[in-house]
C-alpha atoms as a PDB file:
ATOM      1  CA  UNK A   1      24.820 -31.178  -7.859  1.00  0.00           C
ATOM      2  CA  UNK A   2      23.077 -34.159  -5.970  1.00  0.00           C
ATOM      3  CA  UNK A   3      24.169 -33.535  -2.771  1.00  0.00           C
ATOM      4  CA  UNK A   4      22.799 -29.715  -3.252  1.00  0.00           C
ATOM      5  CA  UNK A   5      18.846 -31.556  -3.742  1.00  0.00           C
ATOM      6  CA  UNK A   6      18.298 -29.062  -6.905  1.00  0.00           C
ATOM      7  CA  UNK A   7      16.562 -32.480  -8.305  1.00  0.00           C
ATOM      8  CA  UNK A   8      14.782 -33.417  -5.263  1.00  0.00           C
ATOM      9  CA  UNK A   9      11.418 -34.032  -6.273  1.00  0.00           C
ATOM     10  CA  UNK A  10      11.820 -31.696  -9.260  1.00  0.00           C
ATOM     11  CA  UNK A  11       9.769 -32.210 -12.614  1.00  0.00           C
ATOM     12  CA  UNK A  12      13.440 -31.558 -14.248  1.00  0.00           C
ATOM     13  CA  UNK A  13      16.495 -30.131 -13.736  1.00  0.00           C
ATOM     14  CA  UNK A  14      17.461 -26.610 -13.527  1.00  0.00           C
ATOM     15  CA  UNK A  15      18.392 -25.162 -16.675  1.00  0.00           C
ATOM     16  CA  UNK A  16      20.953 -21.903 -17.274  1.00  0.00           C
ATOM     17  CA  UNK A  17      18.288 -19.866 -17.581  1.00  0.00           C
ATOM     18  CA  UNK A  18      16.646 -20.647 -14.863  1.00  0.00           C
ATOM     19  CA  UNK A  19      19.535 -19.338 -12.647  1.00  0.00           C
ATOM     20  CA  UNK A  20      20.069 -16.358 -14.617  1.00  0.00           C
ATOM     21  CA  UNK A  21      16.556 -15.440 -14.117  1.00  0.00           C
ATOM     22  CA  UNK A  22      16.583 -16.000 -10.375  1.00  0.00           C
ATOM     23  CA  UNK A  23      19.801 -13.862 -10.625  1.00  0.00           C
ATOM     24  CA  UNK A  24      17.868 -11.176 -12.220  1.00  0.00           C
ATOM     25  CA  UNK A  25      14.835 -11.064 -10.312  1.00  0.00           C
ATOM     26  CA  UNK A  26      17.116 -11.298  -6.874  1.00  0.00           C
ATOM     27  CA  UNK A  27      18.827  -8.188  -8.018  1.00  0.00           C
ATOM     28  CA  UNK A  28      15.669  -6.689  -8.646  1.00  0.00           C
ATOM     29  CA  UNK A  29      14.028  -6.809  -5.520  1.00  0.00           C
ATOM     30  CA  UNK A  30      17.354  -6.088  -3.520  1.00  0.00           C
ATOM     31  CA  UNK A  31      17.096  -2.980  -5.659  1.00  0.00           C
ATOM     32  CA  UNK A  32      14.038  -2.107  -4.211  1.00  0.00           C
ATOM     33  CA  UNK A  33      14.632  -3.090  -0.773  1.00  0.00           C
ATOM     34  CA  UNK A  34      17.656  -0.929  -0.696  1.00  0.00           C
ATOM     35  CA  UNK A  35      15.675   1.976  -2.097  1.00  0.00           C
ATOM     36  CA  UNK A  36      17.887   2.346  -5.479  1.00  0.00           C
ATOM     37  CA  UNK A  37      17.181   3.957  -8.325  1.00  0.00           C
ATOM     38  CA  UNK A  38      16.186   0.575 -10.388  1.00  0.00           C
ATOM     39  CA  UNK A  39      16.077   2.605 -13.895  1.00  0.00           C
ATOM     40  CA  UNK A  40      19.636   3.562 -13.383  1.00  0.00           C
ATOM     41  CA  UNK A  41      20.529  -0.119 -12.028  1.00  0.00           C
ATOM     42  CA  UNK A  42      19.163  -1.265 -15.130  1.00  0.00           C
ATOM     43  CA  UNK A  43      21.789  -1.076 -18.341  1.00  0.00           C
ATOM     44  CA  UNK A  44      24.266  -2.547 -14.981  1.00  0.00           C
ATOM     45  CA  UNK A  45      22.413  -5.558 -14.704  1.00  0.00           C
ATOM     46  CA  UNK A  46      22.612  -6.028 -19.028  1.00  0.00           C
ATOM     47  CA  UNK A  47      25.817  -5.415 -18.856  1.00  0.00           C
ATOM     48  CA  UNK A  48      26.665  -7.932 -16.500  1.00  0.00           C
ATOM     49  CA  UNK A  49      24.614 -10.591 -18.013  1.00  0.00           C
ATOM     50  CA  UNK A  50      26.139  -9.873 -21.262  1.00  0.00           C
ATOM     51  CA  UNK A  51      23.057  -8.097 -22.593  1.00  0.00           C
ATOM     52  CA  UNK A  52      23.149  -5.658 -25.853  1.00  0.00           C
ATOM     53  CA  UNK A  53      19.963  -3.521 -24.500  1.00  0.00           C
ATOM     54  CA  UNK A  54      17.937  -3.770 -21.621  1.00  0.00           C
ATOM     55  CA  UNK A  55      15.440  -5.208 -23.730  1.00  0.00           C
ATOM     56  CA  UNK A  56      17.195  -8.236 -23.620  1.00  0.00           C
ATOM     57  CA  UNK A  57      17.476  -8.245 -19.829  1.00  0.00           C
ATOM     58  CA  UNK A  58      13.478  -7.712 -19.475  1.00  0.00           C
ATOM     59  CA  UNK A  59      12.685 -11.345 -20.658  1.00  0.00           C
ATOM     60  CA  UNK A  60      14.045 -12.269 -17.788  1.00  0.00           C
ATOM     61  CA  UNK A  61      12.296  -9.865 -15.205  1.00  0.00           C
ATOM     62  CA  UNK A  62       8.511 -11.107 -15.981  1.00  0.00           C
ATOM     63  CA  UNK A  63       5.829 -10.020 -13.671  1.00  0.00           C
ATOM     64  CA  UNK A  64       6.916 -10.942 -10.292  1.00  0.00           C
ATOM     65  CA  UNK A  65       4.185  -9.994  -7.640  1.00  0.00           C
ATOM     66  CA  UNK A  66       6.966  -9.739  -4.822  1.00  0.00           C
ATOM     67  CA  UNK A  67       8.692  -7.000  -7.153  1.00  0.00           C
ATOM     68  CA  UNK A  68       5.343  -5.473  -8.238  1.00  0.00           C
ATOM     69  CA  UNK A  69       4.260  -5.011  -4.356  1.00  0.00           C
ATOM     70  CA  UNK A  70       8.061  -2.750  -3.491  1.00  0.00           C
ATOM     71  CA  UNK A  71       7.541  -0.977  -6.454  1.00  0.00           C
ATOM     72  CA  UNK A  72       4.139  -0.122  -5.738  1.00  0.00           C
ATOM     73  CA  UNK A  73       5.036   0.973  -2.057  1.00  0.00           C
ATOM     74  CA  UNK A  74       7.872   2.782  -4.021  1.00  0.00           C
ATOM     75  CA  UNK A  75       5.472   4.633  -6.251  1.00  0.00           C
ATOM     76  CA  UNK A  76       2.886   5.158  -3.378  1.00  0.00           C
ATOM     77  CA  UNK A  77       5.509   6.671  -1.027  1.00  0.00           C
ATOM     78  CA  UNK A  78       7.071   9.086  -3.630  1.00  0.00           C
ATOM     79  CA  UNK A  79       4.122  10.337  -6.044  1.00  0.00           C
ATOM     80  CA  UNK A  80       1.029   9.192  -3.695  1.00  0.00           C
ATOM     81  CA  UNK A  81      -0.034  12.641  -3.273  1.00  0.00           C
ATOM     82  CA  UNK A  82      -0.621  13.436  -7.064  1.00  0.00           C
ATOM     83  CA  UNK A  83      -2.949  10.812  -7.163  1.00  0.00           C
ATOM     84  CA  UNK A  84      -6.561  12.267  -7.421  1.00  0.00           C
ATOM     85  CA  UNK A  85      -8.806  10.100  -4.697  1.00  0.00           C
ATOM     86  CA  UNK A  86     -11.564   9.960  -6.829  1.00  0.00           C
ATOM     87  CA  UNK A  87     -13.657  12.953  -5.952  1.00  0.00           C
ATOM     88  CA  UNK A  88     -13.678  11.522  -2.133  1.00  0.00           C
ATOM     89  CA  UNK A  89     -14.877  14.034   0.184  1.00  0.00           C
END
């Protein structure tokens, strides 16, 4: 694990959870880049990490402002013309 530099300069080492959360949050955004369908990628990704729900799996998928930013474009491309502008003339 040295030679990888994981504790270079680190304030401590890497715990499990840290890797399952990086694991997670990578699956996440490839999700997104990929243009899945993340809500039916979900109860995969629980299952895989050993999860009973997919309440379980959501402590590990926190607010992430890369993942908020594709979902947004996401939502904008597929439902941005039932948003009301405001009354914008």
């Amino acid at each position: 694990m040295c030679r990888s530099g994981i504790w270079a300069k680190a304030p401590r080492v890497p715990r499990v959870h840290d890797f399952r959360h990086a694991f997670a949050v990578a699956a996440l955004r490839r999700w997104y880049e990929e243009e899945r369908d993340v809500q039916s990628e979900l109860p995969k990704l629980a299952m895989y990490m050993g999860h009973v729900s997919i309440a379980s799996t959501t402590y590990y998928l926190r607010f992430m402002p890369a993942v908020v930013t594709l979902a947004s474009e996401r939502f904008a491309s597929d439902c941005g013309d039932l948003i009301d502008d405001g009354g914008a003339a």
